[in-house]
C-alpha atoms as a PDB file:
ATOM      1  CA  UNK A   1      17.382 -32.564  63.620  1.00  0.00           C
ATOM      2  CA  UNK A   2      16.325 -35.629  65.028  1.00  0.00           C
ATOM      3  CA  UNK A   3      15.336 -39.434  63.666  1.00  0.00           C
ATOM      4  CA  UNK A   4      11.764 -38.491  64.169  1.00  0.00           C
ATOM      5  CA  UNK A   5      12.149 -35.141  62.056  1.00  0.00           C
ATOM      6  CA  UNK A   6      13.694 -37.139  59.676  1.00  0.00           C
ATOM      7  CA  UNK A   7      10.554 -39.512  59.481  1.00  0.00           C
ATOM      8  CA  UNK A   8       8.318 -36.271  59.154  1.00  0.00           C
ATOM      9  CA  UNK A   9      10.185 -34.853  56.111  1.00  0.00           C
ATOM     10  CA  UNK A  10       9.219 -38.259  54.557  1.00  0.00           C
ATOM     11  CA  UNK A  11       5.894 -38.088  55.414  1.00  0.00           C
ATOM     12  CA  UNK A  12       5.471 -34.674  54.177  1.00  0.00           C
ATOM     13  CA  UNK A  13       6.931 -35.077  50.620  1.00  0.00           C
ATOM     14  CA  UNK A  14       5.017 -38.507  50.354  1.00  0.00           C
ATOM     15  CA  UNK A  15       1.766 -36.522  50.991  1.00  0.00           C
ATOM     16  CA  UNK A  16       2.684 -33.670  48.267  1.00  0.00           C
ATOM     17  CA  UNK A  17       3.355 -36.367  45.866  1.00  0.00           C
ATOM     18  CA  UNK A  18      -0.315 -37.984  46.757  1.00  0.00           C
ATOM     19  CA  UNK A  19      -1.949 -34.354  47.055  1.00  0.00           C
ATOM     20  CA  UNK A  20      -2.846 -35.269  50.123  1.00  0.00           C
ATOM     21  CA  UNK A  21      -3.655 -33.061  53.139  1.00  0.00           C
ATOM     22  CA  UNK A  22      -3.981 -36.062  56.207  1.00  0.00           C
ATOM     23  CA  UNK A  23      -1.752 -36.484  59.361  1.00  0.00           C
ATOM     24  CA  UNK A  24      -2.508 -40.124  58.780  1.00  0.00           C
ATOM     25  CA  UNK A  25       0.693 -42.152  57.381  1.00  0.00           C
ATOM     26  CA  UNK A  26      -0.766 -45.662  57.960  1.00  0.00           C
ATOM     27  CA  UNK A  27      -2.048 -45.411  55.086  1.00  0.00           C
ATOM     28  CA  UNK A  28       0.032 -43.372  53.176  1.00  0.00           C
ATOM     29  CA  UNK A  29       2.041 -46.073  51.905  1.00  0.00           C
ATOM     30  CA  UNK A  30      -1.194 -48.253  50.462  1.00  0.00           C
ATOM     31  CA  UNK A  31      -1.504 -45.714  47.524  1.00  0.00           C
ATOM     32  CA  UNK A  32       1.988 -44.603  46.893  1.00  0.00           C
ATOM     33  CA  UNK A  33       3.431 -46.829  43.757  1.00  0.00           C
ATOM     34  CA  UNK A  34       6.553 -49.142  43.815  1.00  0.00           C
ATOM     35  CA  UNK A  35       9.276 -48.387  44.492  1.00  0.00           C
ATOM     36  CA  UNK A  36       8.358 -45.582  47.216  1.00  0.00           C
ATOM     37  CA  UNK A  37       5.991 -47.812  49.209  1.00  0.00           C
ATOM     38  CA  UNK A  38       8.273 -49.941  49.871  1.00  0.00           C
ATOM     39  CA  UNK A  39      11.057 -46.923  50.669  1.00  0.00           C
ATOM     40  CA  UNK A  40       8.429 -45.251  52.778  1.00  0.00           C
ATOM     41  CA  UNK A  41       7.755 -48.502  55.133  1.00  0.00           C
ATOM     42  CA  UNK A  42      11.106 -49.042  55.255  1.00  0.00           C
ATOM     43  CA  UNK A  43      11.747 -45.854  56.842  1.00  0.00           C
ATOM     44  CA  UNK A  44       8.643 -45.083  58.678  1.00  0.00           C
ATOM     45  CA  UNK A  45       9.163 -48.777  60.389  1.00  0.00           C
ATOM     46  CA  UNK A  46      13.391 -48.199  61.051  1.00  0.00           C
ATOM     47  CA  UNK A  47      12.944 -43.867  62.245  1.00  0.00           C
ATOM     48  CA  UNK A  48       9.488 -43.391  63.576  1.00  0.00           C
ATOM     49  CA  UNK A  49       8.524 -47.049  64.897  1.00  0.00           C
ATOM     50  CA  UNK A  50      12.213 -48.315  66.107  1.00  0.00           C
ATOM     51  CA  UNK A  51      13.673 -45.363  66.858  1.00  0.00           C
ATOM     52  CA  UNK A  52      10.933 -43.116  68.051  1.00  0.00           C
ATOM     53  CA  UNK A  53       8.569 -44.916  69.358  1.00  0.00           C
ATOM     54  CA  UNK A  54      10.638 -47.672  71.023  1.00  0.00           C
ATOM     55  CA  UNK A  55      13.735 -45.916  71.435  1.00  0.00           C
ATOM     56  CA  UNK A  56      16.202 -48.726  69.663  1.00  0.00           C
ATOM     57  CA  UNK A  57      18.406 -46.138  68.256  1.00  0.00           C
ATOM     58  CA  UNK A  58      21.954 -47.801  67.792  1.00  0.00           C
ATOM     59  CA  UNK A  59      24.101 -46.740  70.382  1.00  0.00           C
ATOM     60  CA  UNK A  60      27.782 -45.215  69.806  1.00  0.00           C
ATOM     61  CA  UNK A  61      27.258 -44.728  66.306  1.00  0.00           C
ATOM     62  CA  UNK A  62      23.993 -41.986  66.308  1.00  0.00           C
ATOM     63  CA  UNK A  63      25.977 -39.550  64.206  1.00  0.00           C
ATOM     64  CA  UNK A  64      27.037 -41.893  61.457  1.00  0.00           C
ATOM     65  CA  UNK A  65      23.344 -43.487  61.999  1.00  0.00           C
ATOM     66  CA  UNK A  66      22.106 -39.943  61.105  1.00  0.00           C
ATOM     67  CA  UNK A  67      23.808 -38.970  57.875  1.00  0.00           C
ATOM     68  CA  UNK A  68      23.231 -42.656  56.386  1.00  0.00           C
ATOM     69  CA  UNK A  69      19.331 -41.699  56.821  1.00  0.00           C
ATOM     70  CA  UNK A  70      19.755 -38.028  56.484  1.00  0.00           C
ATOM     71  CA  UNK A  71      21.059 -39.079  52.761  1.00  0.00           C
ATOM     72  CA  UNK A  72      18.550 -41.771  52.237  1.00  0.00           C
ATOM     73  CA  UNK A  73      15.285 -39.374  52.889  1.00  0.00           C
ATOM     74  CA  UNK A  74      17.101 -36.267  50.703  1.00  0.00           C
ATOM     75  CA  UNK A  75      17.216 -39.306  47.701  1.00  0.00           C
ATOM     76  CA  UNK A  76      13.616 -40.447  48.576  1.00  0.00           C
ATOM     77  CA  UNK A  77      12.204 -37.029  48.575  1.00  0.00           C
ATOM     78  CA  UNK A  78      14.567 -35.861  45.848  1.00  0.00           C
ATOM     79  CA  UNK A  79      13.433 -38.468  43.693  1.00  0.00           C
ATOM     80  CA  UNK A  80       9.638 -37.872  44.398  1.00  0.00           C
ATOM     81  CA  UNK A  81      10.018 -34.330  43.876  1.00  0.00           C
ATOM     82  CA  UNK A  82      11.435 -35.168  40.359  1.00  0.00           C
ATOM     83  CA  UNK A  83       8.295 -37.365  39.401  1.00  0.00           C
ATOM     84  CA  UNK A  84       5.423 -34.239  40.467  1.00  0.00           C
ATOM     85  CA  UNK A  85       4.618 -31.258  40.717  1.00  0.00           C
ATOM     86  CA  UNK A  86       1.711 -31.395  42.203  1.00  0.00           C
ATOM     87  CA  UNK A  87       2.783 -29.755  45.699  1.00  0.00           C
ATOM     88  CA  UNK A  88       2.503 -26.129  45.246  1.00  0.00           C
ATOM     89  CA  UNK A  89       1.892 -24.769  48.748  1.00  0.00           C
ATOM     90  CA  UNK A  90       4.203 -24.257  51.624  1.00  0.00           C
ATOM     91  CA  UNK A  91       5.242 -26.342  53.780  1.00  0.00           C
ATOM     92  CA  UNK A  92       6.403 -25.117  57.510  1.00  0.00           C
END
């Protein structure tokens, strides 16, 4: 799994917890409420901006840099699973 995978996952679970069908995620983070707007630019800025898109992934420590955000996007979606159920379908 890569950074960028890792960026989809959150993407995904915050658009099941909007009931939202969009590939948009600009916007996603305008209607989620505190605290996981603030989670969800955190990460989308750190693994899909600096890491995917411009390729500043810390060097000589990827694999340590991997399980610290591996663990922080299980809590994230973890914790929005726990607040809805509103995502019924499945999700490739």
């Amino acid at each position: 799994m890569s950074f960028d995978e890792l960026f989809h996952a959150v993407r995904l679970a915050a658009l099941c917890y909007l009931d939202r069908d969009t590939s948009g995620w600009r916007k996603v983070d305008k209607v989620l409420p505190p605290p996981f707007a603030e989670q969800f630019r955190a990460m989308t800025q750190t693994l899909h901006i600096q890491y995917g898109y411009e390729g500043r992934i810390p060097r000589g420590t990827e694999a340590a840099e991997f399980k610290e955000w591996n663990d922080k996007v299980r809590t994230f979606v973890d914790a929005m699973r726990q607040r809805t159920q509103t995502c019924h379908r499945r999700i490739p």
